[in-house]
C-alpha atoms as a PDB file:
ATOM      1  CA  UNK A   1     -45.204  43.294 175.926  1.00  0.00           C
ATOM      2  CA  UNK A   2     -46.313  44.219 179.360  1.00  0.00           C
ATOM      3  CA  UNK A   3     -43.259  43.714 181.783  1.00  0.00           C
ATOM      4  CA  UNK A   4     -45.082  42.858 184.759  1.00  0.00           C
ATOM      5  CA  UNK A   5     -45.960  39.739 184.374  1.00  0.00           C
ATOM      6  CA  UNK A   6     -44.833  39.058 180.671  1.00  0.00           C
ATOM      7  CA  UNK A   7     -48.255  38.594 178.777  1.00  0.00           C
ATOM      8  CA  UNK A   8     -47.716  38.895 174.810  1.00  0.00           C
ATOM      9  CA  UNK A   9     -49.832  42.122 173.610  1.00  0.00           C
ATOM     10  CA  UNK A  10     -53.070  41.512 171.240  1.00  0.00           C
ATOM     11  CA  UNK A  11     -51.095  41.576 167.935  1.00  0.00           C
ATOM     12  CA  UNK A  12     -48.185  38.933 168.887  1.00  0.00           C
ATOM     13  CA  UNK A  13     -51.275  36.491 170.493  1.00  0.00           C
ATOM     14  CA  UNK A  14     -53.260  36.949 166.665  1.00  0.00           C
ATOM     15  CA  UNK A  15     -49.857  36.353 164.596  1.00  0.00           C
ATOM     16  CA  UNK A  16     -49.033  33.008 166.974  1.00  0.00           C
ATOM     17  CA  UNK A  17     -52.868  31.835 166.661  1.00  0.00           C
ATOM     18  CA  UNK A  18     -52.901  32.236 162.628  1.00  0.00           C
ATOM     19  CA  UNK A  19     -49.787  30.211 162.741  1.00  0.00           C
ATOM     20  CA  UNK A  20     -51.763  27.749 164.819  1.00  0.00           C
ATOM     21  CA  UNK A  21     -54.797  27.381 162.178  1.00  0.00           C
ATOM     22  CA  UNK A  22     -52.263  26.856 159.467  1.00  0.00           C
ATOM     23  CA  UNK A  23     -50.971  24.021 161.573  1.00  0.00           C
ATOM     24  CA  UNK A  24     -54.561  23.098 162.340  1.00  0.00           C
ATOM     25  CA  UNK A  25     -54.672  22.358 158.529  1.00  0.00           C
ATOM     26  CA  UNK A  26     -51.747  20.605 158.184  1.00  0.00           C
ATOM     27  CA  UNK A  27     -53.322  17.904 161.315  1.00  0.00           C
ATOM     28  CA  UNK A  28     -56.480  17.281 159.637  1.00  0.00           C
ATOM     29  CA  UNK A  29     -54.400  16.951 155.957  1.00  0.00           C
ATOM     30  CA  UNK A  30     -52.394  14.663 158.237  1.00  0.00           C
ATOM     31  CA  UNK A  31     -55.032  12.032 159.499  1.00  0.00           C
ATOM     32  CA  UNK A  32     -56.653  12.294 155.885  1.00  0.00           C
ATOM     33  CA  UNK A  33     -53.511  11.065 154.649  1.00  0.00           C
ATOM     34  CA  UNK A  34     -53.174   8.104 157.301  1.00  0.00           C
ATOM     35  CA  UNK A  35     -56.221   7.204 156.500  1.00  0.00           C
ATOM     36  CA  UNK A  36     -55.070   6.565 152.704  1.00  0.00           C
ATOM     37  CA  UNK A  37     -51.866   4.748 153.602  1.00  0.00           C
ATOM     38  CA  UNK A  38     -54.023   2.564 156.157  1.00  0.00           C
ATOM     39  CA  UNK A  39     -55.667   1.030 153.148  1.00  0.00           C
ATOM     40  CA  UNK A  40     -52.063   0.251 151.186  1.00  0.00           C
ATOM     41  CA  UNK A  41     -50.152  -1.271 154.785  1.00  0.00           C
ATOM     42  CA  UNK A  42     -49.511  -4.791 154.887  1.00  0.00           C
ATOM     43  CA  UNK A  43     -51.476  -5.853 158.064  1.00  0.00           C
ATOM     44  CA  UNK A  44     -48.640  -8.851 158.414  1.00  0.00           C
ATOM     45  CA  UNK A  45     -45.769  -6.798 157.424  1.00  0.00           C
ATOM     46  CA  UNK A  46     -44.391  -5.541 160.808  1.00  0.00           C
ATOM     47  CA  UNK A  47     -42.461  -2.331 160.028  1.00  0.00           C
ATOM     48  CA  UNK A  48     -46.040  -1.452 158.124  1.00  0.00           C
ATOM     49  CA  UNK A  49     -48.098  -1.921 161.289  1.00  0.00           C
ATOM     50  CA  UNK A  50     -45.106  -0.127 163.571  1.00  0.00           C
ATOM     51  CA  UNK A  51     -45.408   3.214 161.203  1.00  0.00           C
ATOM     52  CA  UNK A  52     -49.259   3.218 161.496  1.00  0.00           C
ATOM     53  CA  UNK A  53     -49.636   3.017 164.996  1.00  0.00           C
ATOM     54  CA  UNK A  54     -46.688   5.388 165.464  1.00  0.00           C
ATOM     55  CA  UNK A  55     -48.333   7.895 163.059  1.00  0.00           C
ATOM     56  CA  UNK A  56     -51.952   7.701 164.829  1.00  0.00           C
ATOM     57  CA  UNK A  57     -50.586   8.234 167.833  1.00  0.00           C
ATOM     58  CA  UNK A  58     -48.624  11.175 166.575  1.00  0.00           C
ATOM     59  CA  UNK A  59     -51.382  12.632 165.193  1.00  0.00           C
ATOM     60  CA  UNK A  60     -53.303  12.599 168.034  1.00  0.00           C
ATOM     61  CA  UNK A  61     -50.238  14.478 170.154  1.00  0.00           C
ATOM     62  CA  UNK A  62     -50.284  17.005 167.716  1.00  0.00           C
ATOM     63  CA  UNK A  63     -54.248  17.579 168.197  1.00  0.00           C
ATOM     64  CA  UNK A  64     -53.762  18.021 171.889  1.00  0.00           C
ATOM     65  CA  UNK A  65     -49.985  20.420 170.948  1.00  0.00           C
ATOM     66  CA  UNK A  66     -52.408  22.708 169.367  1.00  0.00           C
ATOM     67  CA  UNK A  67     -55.481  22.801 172.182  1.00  0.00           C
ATOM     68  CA  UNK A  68     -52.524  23.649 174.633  1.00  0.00           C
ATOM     69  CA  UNK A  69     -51.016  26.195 172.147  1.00  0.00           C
ATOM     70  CA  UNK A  70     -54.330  27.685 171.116  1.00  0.00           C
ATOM     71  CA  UNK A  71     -54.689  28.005 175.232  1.00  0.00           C
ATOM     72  CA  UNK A  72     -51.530  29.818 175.373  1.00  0.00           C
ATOM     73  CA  UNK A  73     -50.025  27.222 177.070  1.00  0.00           C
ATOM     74  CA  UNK A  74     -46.599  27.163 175.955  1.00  0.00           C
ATOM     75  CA  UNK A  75     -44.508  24.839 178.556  1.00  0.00           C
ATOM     76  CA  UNK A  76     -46.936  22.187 178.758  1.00  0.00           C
ATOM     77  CA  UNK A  77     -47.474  22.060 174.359  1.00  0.00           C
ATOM     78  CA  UNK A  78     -43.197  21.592 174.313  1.00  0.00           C
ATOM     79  CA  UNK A  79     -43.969  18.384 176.351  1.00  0.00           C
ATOM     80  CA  UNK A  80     -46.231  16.896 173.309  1.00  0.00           C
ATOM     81  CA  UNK A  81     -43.608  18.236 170.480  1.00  0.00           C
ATOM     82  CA  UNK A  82     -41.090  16.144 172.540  1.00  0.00           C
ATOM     83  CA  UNK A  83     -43.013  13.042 172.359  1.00  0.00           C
ATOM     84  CA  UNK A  84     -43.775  13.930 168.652  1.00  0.00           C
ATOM     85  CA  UNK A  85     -39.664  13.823 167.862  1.00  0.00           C
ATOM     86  CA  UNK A  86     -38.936  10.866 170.111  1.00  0.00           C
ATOM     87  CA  UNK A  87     -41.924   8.849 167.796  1.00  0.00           C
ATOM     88  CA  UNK A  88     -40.225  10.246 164.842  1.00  0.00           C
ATOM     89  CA  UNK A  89     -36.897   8.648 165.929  1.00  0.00           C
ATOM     90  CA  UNK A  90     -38.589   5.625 166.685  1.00  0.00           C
ATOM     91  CA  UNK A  91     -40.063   5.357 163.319  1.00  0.00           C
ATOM     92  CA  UNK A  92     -37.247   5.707 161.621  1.00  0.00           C
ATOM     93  CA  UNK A  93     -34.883   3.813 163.559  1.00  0.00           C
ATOM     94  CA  UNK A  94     -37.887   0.939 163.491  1.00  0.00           C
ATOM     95  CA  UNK A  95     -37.153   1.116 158.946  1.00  0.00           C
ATOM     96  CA  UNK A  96     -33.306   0.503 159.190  1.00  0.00           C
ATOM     97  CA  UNK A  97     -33.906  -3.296 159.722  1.00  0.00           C
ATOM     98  CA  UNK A  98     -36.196  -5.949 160.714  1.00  0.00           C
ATOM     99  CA  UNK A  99     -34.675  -6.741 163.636  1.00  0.00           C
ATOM    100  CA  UNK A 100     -34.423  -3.230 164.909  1.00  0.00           C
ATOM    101  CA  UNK A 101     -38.579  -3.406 164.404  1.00  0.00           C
ATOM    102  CA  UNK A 102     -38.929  -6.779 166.017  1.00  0.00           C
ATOM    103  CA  UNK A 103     -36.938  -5.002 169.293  1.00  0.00           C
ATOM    104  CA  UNK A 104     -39.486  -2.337 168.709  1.00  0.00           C
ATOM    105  CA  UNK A 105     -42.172  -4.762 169.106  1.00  0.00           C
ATOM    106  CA  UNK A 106     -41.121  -6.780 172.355  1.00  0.00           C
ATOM    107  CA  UNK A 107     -40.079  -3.494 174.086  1.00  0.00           C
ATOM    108  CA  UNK A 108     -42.395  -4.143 176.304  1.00  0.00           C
ATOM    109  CA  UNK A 109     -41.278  -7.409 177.601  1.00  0.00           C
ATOM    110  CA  UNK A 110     -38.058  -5.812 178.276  1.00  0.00           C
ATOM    111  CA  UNK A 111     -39.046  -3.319 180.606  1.00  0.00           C
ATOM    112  CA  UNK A 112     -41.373  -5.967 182.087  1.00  0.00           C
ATOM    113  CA  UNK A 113     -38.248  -7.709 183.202  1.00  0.00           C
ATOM    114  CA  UNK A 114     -36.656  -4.797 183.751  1.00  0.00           C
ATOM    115  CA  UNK A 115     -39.004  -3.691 186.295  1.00  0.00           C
ATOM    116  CA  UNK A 116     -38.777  -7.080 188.039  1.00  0.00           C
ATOM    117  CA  UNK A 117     -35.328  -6.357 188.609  1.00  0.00           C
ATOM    118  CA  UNK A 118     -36.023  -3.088 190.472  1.00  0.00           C
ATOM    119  CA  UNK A 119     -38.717  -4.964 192.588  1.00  0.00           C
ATOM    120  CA  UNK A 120     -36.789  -7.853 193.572  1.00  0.00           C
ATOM    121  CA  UNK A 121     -33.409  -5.516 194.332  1.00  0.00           C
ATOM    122  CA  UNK A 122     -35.453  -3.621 196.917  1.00  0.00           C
ATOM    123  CA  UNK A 123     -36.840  -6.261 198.122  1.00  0.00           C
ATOM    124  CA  UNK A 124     -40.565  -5.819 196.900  1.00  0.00           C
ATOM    125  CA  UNK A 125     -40.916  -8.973 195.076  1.00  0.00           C
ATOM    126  CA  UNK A 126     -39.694 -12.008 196.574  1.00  0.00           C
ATOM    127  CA  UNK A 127     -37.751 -14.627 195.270  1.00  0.00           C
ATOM    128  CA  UNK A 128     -35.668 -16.494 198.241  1.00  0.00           C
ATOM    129  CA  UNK A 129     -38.749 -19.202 198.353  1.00  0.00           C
ATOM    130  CA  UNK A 130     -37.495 -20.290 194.600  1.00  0.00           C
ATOM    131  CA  UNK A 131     -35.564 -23.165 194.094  1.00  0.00           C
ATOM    132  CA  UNK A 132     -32.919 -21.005 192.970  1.00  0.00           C
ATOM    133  CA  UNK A 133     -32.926 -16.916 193.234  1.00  0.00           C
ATOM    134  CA  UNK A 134     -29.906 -16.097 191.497  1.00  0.00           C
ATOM    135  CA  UNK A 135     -30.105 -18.328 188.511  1.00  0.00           C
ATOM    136  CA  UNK A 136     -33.784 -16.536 188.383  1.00  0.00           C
ATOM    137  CA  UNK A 137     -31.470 -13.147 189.094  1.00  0.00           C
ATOM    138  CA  UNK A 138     -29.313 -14.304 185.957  1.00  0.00           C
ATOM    139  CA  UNK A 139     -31.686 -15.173 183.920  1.00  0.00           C
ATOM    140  CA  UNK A 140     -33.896 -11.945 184.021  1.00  0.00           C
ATOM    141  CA  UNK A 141     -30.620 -10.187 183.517  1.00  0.00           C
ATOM    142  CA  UNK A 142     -29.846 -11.968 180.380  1.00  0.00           C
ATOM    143  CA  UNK A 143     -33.563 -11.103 178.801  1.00  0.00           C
ATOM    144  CA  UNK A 144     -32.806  -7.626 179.684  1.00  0.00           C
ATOM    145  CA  UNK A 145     -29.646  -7.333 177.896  1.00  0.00           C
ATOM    146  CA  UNK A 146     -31.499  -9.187 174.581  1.00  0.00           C
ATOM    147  CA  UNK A 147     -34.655  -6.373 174.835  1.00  0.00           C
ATOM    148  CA  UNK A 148     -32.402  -3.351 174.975  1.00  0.00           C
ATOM    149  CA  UNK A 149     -33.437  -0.447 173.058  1.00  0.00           C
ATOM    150  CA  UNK A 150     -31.084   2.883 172.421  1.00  0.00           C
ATOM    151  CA  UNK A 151     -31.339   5.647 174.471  1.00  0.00           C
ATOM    152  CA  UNK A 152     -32.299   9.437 172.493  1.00  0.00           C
ATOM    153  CA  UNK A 153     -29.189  10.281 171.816  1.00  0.00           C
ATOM    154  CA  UNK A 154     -27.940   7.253 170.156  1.00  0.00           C
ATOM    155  CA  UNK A 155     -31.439   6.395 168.641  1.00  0.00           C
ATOM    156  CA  UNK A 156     -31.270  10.045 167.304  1.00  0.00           C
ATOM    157  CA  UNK A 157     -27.475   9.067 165.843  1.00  0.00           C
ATOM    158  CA  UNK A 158     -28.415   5.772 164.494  1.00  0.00           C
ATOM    159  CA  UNK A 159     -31.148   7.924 162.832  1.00  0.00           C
ATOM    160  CA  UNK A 160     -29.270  10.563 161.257  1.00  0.00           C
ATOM    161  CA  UNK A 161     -31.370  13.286 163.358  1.00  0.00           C
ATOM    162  CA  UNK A 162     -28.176  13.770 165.396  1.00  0.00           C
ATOM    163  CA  UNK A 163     -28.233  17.336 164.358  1.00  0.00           C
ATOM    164  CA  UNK A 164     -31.470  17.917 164.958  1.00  0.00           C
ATOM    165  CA  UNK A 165     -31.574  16.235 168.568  1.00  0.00           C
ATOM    166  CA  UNK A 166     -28.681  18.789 169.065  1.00  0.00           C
ATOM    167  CA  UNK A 167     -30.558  21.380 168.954  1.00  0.00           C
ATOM    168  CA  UNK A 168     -33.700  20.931 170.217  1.00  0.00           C
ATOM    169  CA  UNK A 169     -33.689  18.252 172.461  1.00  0.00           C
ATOM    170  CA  UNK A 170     -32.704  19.497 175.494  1.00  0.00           C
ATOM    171  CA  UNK A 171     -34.554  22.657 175.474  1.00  0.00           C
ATOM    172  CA  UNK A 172     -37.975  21.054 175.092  1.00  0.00           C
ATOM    173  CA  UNK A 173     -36.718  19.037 178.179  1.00  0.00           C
ATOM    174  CA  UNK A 174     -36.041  21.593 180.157  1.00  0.00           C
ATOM    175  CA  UNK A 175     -39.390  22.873 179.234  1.00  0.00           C
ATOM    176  CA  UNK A 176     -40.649  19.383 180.785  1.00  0.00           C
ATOM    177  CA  UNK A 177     -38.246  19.529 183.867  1.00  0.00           C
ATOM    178  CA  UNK A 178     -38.458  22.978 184.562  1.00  0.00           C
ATOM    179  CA  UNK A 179     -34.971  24.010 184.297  1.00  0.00           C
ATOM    180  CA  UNK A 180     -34.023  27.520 184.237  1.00  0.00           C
ATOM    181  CA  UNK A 181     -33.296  27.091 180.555  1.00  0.00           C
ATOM    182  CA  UNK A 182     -37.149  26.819 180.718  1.00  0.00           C
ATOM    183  CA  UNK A 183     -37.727  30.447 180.930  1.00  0.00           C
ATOM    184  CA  UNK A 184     -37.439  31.225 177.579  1.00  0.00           C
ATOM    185  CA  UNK A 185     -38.264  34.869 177.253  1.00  0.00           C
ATOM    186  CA  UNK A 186     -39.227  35.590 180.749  1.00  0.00           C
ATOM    187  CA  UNK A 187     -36.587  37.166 182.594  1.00  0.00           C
ATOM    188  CA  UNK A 188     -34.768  36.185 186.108  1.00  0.00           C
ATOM    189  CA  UNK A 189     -36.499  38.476 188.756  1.00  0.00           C
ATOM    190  CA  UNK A 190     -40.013  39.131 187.239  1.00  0.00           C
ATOM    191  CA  UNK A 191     -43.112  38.286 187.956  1.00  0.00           C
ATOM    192  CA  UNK A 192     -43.792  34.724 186.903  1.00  0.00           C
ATOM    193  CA  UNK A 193     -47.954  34.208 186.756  1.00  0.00           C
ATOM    194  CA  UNK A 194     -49.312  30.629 186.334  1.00  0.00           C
ATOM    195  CA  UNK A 195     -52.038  32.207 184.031  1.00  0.00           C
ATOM    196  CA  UNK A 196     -51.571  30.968 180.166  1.00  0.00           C
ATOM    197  CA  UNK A 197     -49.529  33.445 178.505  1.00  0.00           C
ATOM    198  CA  UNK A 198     -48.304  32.358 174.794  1.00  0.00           C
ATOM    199  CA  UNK A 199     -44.751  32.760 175.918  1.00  0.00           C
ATOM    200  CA  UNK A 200     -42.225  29.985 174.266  1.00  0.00           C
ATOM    201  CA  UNK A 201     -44.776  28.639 171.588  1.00  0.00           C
ATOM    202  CA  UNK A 202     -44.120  30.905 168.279  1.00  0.00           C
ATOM    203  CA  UNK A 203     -40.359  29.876 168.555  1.00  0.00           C
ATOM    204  CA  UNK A 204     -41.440  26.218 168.457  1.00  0.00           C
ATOM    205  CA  UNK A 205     -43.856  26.306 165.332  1.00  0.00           C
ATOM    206  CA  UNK A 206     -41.278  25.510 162.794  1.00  0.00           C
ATOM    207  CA  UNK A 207     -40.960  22.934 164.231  1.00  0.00           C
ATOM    208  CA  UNK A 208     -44.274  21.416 164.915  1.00  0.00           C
ATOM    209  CA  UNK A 209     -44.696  21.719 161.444  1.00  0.00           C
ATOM    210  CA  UNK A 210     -42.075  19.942 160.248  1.00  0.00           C
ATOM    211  CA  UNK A 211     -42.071  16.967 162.814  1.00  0.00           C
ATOM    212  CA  UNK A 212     -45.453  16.199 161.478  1.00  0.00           C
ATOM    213  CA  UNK A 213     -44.226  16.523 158.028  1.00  0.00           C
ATOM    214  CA  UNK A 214     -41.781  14.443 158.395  1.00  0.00           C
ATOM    215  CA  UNK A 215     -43.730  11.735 160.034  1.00  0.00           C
ATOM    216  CA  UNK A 216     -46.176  11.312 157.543  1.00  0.00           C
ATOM    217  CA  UNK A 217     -43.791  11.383 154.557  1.00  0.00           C
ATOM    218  CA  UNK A 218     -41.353   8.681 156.455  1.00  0.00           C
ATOM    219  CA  UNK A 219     -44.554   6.727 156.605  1.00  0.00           C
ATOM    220  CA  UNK A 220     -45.666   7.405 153.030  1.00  0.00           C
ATOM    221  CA  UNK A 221     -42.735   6.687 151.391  1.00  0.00           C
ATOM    222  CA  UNK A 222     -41.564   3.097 152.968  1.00  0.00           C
ATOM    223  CA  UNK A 223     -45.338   1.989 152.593  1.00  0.00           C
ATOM    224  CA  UNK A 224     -45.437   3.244 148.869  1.00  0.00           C
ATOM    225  CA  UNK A 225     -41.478   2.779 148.020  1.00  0.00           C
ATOM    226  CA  UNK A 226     -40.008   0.479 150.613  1.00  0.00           C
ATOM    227  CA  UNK A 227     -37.312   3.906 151.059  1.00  0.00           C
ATOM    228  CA  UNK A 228     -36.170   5.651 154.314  1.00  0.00           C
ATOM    229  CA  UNK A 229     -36.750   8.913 153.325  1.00  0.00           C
ATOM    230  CA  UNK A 230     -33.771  10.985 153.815  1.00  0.00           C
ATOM    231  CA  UNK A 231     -33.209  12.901 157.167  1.00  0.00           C
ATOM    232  CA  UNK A 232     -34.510  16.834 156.522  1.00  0.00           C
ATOM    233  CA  UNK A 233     -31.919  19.128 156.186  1.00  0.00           C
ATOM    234  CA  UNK A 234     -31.060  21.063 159.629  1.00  0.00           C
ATOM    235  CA  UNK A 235     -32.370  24.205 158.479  1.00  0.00           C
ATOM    236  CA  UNK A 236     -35.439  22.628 156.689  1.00  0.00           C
ATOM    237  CA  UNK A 237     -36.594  21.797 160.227  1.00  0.00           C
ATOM    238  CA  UNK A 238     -36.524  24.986 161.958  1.00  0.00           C
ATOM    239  CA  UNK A 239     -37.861  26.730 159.098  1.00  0.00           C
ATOM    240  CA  UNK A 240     -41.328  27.177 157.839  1.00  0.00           C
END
């Protein structure tokens, strides 16, 4: 490694790219396999329709993790892995009952109203010309307590991905945020170039790999099997 500004030497770039193709694979094995489960979903079953969408949407989040890996881009790839886990909580915590998918569903109603409330509290929407602003006040305030979804922590808890959330969660947000956790191998006091550099991706292929994995068989099992599949074990996930 060169110390002064912390670019990964030839070899380490060609070992973290041939991990890359091999996840490559797995994508396009991924959207193959989406494309066989579209044809068994129920198209009126709502949990069915809540997995698909979640699953293309992961898929495509994975294509654009590897362009920004492939780059050497390792800060900005952690972003898409962490919206690739928070759809995987989602999915599952959308299978534990139909209620929990129907909350799923109208989430966006609830931060409709929720951003009404911000508005109207600093005075950027007005009300006072209503017959009655509080009641209006009280009654957003009620819909906003009935389209309340979990935050990560608890959505990762309800999940049984507590473990999991444990231990990766906060360093692919500070990744995002740009704590000093953030640094990953880079070192306090060196040079620090914008240029891509393949720093912090190789210690987050594991678990690219087995996000995807385990969105696609969460999918494939409750479509095929009406099952939750059970929650990985810990060291499953940050394994290959």
């Amino acid at each position: 490694m060169k110390n002064s500004n912390q670019i990964l030497d030839e070899s380490s770039v060609e070992r973290i790219l041939k991990q890359l193709v091999s996840l490559e694979t797995l994508g396009n094995d991924t959207k193959r396999e989406y494309n066989n489960l579209l044809l068994k979903g129920d198209p009126k079953d709502l949990q069915h329709q809540i997995l698909l969408f979640s699953l293309a949407r992961v898929c495509k989040y994975f294509d654009a993790y590897l362009v920004l890996a492939k780059s050497g881009y390792g800060e900005p790839s952690v972003n898409l892995l962490r919206s690739i886990f928070e759809a995987s909580l989602w999915m599952r915590w959308i299978l534990i009952s139909k209620e929990n998918a129907e909350r799923y569903f109208n989430a966006s109603k609830g931060e409709s109203i929720r951003i009404a409330q911000v508005n109207i509290g600093r005075g950027l929407a007005k009300i006072n010309k209503m017959l009655d602003p509080e009641l209006i006040k009280k009654m957003l305030a009620d819909e906003a307590k009935n389209n309340y979804l979990p935050d990560w922590k608890d959505l990762a808890k309800e999940t049984g991905m507590g473990d999991l959330y444990a231990l990766t969660y906060k360093f692919m947000s500070a990744m995002i945020h740009g704590t000093f956790l953030s640094l990953g191998e880079r070192i306090i006091g060196q040079k620090i170039s914008p240029d891509p550099d393949y720093l912090n991706i190789e210690p987050f292929i594991p678990l690219a790999n087995n996000l995807l994995r385990d969105c696609i068989l969460v999918t494939k099992k409750w479509i095929e099997e009406k099952k939750i599949r059970e929650c990985p074990d810990i060291k499953a996930l940050i394994a290959i």
